[in-house]
N, C-alpha and C. Protein backbone atom coordinates (compact mmCIF):
# COMPACT_ATOMS: atom_id res chain seq x y z
N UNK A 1 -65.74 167.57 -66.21
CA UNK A 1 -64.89 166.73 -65.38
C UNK A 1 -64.16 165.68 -66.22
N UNK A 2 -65.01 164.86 -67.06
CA UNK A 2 -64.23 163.81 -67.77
C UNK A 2 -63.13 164.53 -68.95
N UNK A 3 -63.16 165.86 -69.22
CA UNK A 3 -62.57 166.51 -70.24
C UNK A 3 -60.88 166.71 -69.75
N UNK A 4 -61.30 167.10 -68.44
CA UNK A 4 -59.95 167.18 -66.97
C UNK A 4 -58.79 166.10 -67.63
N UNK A 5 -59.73 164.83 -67.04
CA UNK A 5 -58.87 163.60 -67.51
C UNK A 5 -58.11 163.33 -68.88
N UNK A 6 -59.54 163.34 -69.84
CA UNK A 6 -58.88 162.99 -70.87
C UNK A 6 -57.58 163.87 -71.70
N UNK A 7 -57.37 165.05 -71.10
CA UNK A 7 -56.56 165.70 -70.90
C UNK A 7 -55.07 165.25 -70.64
N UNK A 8 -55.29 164.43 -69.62
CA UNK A 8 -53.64 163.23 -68.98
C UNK A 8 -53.38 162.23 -70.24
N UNK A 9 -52.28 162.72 -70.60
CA UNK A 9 -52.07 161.51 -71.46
C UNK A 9 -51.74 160.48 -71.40
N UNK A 10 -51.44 159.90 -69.99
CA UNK A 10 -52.05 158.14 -69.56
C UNK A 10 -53.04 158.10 -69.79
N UNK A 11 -54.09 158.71 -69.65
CA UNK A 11 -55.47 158.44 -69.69
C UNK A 11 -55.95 158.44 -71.03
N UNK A 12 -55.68 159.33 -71.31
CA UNK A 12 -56.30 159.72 -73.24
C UNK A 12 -55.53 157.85 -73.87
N UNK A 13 -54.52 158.01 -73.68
CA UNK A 13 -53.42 156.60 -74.04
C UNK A 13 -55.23 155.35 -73.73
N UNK A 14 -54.89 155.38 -72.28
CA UNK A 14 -56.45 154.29 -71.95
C UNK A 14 -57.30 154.37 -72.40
N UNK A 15 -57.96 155.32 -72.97
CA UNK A 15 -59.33 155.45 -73.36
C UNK A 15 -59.11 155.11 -74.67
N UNK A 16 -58.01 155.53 -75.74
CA UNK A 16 -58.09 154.92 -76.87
C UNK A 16 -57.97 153.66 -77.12
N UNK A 17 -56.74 153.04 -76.59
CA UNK A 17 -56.28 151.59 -76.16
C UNK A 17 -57.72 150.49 -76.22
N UNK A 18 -58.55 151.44 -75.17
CA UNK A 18 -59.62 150.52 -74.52
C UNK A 18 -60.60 150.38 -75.88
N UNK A 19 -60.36 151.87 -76.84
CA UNK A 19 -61.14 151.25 -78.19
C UNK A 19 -60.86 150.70 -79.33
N UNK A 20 -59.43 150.79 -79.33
CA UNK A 20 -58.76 151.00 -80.56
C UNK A 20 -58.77 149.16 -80.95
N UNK A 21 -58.49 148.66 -79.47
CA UNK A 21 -57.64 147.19 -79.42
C UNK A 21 -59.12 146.02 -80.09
N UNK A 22 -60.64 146.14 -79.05
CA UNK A 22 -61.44 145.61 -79.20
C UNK A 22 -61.85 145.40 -80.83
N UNK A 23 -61.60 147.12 -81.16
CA UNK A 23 -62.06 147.12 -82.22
C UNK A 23 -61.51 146.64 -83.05
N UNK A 24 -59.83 146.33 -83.66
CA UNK A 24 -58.85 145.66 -84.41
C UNK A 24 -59.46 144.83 -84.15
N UNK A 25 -59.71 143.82 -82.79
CA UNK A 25 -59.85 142.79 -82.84
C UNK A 25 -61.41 142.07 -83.73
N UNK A 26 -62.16 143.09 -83.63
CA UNK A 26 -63.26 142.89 -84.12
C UNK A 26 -63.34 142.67 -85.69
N UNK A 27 -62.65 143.49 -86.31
CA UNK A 27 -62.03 143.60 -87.69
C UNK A 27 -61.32 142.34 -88.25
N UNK A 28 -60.52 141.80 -87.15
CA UNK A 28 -59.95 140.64 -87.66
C UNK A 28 -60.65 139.71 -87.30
N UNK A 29 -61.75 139.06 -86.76
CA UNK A 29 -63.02 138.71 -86.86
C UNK A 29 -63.62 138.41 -88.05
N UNK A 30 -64.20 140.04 -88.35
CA UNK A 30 -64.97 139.66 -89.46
C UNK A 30 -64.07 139.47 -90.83
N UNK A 31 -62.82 139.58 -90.81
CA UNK A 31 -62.36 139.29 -92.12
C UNK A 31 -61.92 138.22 -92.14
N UNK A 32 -61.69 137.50 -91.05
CA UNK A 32 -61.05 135.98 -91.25
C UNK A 32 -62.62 135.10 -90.35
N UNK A 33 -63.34 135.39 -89.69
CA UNK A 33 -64.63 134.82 -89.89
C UNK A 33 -64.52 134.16 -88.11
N UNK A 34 -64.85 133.45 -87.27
CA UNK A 34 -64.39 133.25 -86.28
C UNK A 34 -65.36 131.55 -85.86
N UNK A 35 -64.66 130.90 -84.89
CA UNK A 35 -65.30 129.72 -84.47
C UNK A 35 -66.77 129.23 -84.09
N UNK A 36 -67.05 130.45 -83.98
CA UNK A 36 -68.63 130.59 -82.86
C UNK A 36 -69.76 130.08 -84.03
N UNK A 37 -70.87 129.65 -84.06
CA UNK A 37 -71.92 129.23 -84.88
C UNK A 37 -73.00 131.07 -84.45
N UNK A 38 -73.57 131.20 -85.65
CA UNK A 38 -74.10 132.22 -85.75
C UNK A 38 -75.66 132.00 -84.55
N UNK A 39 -75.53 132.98 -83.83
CA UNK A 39 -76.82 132.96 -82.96
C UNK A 39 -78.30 133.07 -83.78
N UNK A 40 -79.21 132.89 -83.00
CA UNK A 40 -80.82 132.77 -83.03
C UNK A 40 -81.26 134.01 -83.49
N UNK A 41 -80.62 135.18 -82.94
CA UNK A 41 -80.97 136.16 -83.16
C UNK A 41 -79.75 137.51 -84.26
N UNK A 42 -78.84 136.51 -84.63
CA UNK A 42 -77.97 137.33 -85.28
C UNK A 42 -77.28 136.52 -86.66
N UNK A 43 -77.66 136.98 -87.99
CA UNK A 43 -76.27 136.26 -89.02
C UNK A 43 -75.23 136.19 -88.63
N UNK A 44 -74.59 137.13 -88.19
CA UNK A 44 -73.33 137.22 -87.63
C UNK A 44 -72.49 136.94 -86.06
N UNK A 45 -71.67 136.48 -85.90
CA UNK A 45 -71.43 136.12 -84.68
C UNK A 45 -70.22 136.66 -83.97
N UNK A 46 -69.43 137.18 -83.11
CA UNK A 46 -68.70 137.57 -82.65
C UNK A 46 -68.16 137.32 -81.52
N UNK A 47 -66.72 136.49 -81.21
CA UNK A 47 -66.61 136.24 -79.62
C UNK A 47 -66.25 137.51 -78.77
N UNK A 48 -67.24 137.87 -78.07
CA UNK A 48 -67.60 139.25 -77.34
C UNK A 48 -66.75 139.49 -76.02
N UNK A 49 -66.44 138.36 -75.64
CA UNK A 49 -65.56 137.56 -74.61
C UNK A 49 -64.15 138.01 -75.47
N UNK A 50 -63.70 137.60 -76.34
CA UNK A 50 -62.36 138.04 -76.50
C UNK A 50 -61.97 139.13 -77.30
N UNK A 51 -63.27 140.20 -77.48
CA UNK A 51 -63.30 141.58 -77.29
C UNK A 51 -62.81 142.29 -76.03
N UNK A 52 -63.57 142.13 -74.99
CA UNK A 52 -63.24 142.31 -73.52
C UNK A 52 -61.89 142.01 -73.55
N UNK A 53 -61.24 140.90 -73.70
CA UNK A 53 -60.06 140.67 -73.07
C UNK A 53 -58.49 141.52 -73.98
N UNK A 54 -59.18 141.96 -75.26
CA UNK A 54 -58.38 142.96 -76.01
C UNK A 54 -58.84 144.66 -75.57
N UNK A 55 -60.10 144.77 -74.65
CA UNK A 55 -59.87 146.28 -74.34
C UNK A 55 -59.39 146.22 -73.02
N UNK A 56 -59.63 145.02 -72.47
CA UNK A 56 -58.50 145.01 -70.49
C UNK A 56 -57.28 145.20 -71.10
N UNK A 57 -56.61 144.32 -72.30
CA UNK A 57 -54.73 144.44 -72.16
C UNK A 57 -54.47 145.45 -72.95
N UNK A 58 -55.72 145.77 -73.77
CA UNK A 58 -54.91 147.25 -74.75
C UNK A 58 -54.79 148.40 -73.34
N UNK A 59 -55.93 148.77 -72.81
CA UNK A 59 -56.46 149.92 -71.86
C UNK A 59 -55.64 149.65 -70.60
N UNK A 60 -55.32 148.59 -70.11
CA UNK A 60 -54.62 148.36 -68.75
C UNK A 60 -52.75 148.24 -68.60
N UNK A 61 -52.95 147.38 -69.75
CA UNK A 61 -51.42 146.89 -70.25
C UNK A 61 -50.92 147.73 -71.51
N UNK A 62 -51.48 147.98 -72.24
CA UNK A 62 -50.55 148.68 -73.53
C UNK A 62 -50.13 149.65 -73.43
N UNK A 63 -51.70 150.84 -72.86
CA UNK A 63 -51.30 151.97 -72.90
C UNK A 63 -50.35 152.53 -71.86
N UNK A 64 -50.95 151.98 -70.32
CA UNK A 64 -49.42 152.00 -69.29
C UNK A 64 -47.76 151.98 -69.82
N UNK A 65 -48.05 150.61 -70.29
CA UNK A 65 -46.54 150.43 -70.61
C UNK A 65 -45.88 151.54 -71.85
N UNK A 66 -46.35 151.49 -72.59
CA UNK A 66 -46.13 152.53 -73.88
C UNK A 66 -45.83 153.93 -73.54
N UNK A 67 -46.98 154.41 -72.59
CA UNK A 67 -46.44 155.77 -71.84
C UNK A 67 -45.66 155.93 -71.00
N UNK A 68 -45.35 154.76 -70.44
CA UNK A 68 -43.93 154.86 -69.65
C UNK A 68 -42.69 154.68 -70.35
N UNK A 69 -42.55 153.84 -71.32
CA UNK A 69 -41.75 154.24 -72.12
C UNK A 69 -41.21 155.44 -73.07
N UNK A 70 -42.51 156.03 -73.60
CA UNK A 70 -42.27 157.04 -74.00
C UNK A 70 -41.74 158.06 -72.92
N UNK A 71 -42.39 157.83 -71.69
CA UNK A 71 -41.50 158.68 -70.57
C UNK A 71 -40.38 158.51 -70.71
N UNK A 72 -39.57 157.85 -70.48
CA UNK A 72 -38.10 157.03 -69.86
C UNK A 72 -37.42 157.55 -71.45
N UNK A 73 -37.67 157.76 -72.28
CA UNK A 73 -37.37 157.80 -73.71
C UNK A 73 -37.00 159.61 -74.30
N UNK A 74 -37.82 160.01 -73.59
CA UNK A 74 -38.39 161.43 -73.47
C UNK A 74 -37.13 161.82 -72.75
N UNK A 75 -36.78 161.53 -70.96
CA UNK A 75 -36.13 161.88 -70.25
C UNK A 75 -34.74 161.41 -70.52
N UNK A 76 -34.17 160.02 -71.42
CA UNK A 76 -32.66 160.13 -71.34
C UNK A 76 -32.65 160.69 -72.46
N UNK A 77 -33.20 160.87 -73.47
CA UNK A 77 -33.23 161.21 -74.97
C UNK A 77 -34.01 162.78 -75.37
N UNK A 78 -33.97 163.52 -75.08
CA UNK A 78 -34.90 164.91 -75.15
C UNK A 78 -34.61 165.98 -76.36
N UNK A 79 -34.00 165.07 -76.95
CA UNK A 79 -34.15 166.48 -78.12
C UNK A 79 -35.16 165.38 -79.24
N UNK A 80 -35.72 166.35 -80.05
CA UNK A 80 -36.57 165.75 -81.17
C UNK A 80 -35.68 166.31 -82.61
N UNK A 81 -34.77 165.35 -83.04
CA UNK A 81 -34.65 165.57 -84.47
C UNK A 81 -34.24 163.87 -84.93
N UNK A 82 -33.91 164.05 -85.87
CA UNK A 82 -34.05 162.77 -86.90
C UNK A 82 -33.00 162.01 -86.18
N UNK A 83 -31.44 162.06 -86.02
CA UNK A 83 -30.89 161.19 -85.38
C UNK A 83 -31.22 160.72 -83.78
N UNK A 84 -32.08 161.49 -83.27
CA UNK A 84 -32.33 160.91 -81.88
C UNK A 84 -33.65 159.87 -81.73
N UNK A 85 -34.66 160.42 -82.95
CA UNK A 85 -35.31 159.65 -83.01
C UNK A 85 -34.86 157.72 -83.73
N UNK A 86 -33.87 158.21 -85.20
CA UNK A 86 -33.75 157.07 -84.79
C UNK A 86 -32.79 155.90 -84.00
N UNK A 87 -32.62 156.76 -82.98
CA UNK A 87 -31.93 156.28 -81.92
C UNK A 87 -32.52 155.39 -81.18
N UNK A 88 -33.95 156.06 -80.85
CA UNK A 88 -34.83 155.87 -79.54
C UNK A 88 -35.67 154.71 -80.22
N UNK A 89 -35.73 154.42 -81.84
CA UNK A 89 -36.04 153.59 -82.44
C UNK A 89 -35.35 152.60 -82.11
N UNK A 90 -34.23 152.42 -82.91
CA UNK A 90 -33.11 151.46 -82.46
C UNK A 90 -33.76 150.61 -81.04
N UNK A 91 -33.35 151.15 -79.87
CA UNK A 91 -33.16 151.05 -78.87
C UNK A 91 -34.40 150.59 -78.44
N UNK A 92 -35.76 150.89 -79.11
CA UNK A 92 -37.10 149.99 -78.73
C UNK A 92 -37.77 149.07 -79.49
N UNK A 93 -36.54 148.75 -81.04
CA UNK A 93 -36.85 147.15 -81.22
C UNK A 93 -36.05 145.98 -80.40
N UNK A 94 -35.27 146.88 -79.89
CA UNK A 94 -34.36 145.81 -79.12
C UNK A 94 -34.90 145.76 -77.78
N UNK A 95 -35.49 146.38 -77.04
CA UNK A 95 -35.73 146.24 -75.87
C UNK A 95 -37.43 146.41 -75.78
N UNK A 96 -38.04 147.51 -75.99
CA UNK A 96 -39.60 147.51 -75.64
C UNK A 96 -40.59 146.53 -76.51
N UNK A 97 -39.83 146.46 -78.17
CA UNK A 97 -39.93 145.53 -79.22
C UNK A 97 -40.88 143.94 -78.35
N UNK A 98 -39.38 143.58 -78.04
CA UNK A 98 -39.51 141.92 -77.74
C UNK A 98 -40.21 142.19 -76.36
N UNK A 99 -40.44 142.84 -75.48
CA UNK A 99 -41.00 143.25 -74.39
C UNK A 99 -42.84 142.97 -74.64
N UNK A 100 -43.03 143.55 -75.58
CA UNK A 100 -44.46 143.90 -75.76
C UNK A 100 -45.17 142.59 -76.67
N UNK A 101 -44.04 142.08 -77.26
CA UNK A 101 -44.63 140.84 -78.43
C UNK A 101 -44.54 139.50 -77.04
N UNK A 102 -43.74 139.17 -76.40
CA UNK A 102 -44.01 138.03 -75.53
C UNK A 102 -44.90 138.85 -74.54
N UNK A 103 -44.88 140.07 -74.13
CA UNK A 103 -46.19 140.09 -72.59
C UNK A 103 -47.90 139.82 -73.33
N UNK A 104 -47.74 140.33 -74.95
CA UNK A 104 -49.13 140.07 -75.70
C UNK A 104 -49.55 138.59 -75.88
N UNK A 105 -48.77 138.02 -75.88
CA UNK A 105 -48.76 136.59 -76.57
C UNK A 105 -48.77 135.62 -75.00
N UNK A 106 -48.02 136.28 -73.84
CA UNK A 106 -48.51 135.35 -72.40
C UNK A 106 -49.72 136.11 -71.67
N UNK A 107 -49.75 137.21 -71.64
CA UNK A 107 -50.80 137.49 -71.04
C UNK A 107 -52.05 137.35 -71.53
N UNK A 108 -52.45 137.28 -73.08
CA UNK A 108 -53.41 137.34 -73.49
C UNK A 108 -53.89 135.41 -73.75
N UNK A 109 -52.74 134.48 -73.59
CA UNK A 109 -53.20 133.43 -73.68
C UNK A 109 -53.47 133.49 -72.19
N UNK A 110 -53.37 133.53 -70.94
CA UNK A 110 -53.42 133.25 -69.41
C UNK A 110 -55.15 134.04 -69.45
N UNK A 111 -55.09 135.49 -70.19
CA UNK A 111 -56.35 135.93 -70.36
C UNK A 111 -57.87 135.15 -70.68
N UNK A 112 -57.18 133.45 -71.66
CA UNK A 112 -58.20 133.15 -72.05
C UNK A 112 -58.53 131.99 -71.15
N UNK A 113 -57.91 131.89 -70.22
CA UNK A 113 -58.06 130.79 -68.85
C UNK A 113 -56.80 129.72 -69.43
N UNK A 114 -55.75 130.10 -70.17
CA UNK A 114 -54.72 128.70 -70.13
C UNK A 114 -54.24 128.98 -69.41
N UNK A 115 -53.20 127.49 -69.25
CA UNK A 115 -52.27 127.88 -67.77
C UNK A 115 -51.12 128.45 -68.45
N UNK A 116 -49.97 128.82 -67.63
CA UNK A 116 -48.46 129.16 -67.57
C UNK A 116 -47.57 128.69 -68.57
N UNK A 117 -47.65 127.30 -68.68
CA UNK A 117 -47.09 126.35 -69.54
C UNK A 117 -47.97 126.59 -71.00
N UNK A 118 -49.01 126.72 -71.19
CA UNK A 118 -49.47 127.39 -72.54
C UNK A 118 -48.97 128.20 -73.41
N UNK A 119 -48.88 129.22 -72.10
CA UNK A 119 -48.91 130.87 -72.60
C UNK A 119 -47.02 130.55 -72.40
N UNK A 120 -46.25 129.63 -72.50
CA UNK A 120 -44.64 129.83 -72.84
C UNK A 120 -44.76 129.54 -74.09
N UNK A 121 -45.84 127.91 -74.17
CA UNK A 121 -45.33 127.59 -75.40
C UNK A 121 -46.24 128.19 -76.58
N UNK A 122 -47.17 128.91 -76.43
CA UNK A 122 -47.52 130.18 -77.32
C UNK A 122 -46.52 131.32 -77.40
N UNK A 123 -45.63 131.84 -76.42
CA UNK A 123 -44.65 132.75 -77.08
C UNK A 123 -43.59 132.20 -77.97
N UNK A 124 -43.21 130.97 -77.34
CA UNK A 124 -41.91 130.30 -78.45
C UNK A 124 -42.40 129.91 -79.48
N UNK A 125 -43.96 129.80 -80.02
CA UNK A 125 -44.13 129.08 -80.85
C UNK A 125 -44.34 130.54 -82.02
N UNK A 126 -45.06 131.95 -81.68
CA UNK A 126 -45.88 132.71 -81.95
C UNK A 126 -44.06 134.02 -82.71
N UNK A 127 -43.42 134.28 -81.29
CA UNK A 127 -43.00 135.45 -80.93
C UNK A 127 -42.27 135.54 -81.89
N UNK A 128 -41.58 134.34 -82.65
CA UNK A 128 -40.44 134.99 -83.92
C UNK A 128 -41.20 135.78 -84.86
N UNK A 129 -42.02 135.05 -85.69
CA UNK A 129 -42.55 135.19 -86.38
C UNK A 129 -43.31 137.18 -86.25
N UNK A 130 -44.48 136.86 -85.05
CA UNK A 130 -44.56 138.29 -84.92
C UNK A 130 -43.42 139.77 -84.33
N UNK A 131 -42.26 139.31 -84.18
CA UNK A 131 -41.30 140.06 -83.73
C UNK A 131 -40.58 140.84 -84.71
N UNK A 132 -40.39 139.47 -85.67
CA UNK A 132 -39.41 140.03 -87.27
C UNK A 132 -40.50 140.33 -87.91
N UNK A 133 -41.76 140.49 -87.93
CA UNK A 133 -43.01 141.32 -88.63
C UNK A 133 -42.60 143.00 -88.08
N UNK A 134 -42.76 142.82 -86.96
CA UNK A 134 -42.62 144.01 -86.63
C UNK A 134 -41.63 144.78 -86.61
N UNK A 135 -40.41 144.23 -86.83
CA UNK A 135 -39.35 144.67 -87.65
C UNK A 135 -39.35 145.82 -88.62
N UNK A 136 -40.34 145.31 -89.35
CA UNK A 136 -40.54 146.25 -91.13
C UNK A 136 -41.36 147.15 -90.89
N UNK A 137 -42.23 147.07 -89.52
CA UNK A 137 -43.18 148.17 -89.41
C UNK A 137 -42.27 149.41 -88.12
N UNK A 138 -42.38 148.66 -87.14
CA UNK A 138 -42.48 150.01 -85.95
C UNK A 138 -41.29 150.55 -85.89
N UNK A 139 -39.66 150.02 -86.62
CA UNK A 139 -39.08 151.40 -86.56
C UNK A 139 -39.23 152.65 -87.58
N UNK A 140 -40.24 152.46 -88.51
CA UNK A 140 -40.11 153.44 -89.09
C UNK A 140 -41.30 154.51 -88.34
N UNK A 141 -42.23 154.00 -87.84
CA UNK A 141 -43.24 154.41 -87.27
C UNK A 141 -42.73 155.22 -85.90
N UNK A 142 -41.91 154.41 -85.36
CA UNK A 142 -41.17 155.02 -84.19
C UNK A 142 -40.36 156.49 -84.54
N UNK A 143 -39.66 156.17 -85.43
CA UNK A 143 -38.99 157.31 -85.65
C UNK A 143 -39.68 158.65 -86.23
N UNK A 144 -40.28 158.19 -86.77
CA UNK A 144 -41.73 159.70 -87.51
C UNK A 144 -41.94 159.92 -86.22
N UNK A 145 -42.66 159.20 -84.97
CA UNK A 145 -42.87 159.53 -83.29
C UNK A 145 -42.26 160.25 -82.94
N UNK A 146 -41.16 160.00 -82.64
CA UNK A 146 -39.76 160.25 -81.72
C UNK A 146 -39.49 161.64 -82.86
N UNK A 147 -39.27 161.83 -83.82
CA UNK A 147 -39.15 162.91 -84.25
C UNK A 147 -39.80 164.21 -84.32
N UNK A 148 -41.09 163.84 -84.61
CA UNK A 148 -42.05 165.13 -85.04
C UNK A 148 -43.30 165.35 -84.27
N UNK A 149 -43.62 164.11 -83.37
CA UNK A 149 -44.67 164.33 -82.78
C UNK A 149 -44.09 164.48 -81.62
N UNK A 150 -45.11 165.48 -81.20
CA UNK A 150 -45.03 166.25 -79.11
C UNK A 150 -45.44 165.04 -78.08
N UNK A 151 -44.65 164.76 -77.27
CA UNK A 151 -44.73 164.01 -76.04
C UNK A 151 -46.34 163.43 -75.78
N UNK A 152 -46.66 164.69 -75.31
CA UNK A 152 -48.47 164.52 -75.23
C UNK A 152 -49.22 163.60 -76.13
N UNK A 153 -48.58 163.77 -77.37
CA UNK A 153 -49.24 162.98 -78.43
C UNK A 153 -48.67 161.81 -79.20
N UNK A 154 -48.27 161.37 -78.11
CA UNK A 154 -47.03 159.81 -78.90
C UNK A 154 -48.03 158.90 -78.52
N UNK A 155 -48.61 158.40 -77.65
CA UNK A 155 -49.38 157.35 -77.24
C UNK A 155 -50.32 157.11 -78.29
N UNK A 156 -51.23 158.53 -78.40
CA UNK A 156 -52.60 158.31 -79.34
C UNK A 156 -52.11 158.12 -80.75
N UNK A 157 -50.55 158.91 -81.00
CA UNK A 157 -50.22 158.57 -82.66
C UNK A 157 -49.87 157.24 -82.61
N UNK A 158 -49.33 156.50 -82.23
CA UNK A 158 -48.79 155.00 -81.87
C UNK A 158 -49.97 154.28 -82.01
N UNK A 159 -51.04 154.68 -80.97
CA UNK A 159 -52.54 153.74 -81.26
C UNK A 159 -52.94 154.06 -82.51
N UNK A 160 -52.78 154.91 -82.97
CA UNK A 160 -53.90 155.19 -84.45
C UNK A 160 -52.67 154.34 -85.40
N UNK A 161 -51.34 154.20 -85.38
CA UNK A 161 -50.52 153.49 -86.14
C UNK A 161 -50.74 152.38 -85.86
N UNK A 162 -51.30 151.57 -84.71
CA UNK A 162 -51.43 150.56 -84.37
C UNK A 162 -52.22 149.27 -84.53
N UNK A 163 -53.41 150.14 -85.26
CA UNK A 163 -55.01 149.29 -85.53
C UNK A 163 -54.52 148.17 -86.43
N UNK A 164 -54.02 148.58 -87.45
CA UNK A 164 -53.74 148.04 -88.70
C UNK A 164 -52.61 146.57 -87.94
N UNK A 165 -51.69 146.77 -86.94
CA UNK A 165 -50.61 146.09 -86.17
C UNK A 165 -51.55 145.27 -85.09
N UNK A 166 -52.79 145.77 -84.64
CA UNK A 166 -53.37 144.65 -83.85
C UNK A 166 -54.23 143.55 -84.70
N UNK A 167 -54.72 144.69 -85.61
CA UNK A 167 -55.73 143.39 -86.20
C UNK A 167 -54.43 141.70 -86.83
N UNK A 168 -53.21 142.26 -87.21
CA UNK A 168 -52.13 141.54 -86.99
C UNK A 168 -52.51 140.49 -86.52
N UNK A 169 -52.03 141.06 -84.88
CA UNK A 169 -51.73 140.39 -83.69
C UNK A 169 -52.95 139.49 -83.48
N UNK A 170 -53.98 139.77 -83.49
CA UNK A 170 -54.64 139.15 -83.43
C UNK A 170 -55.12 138.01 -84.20
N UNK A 171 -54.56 138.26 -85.75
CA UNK A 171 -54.99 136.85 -86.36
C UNK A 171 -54.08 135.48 -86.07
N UNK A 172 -52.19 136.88 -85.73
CA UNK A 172 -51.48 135.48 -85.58
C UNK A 172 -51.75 134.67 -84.29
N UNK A 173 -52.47 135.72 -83.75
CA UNK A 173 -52.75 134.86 -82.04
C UNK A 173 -54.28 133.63 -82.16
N UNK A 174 -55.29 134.03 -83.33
CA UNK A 174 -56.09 133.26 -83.06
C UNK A 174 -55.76 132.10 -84.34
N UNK A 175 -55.28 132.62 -85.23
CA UNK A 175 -54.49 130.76 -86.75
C UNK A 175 -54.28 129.95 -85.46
N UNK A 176 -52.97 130.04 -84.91
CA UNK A 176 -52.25 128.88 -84.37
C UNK A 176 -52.55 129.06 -83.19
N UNK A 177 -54.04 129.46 -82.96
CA UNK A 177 -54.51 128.59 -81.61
C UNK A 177 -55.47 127.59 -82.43
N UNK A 178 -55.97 127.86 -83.54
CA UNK A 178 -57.18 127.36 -84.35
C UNK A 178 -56.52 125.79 -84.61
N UNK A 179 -54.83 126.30 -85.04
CA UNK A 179 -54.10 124.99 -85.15
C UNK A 179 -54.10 124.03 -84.39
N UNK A 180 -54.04 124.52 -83.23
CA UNK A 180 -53.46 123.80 -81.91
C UNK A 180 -54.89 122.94 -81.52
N UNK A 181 -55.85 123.89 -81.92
CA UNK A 181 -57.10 123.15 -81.23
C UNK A 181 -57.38 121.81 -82.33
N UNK A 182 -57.24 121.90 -83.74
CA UNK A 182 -57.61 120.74 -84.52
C UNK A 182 -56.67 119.51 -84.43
N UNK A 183 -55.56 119.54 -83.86
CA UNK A 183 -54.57 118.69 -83.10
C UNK A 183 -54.98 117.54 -82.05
């Protein structure tokens, strides 16, 4: 039965999302070290809490949105060779690009209980910076996508391109909150 599912590639998209994201996040953790004082029962410490809140927006929010794009992308754009892909590139640093860097940067601050007014001035403060990063990475990544890989399998190649792009996201999201808090 669960084989059925993982079969749908919204779903396969969720199920990786839901591991791929926690786990970046976990990675950038232990390499930049994190706020928490080490427990009674552990050297090591981990906020487990904002694990959770990177497999809700990878698994709920990433992978949704990503496969619908790749839908919508698929359907005005349907041939797979090198100029269409990097067409469909083009066309999703400019639009799905800045789409995905401010919904990461408000939803995931509102995620950690700030209010509205936080999570703006975490995108204006955050979003250049991680936007023109991603610049140098995802159109080339996009276009290898959009070119050579099959529909079915754009989501999970995107997540496996992605680990390396969250653990990213995640450090620039937790520095200049680290900033904000010694303020």
């Amino acid at each position: 039965m669960i084989s059925k599912f993982i079969r749908i590639p919204l779903v396969r998209g969720m199920v990786t999302y839901a591991f791929l994201w926690p786990s970046a996040n976990l990675v950038q953790q232990a390499v930049e070290g994190n706020n928490f004082e080490p427990s009674f029962y552990s050297t090591a410490s981990f906020d487990y809490r904002q694990c959770v809140r990177y497999a809700l927006y990878g698994s709920l929010y990433v992978a949704p949105t990503l496969f619908g794009w790749v839908r919508i992308t698929t359907i005005m754009w349907p041939r797979m060779d090198l100029r269409t892909a990097l067409l469909k590139a083009t066309i999703e640093q400019a639009t799905y690009g800045p789409f995905a860097g401010v919904s990461f940067l408000y939803i995931m601050t509102l995620l950690e209980g700030r209010t509205a007014g936080d999570a703006v001035h975490e995108v204006c403060l955050k979003f250049p910076r991680t936007y023109s990063t991603g610049l140098t990475v995802w159109p080339l990544v996009q276009t290898i996508n959009f070119a050579f890989i099959p529909e079915r399998n754009r989501v999970p190649f995107v997540a496996a391109c992605s680990f390396l792009w969250t653990v990213f996201l995640a450090s620039v999201k937790r520095k200049d909150t680290d900033e904000k808090d010694r303020e």
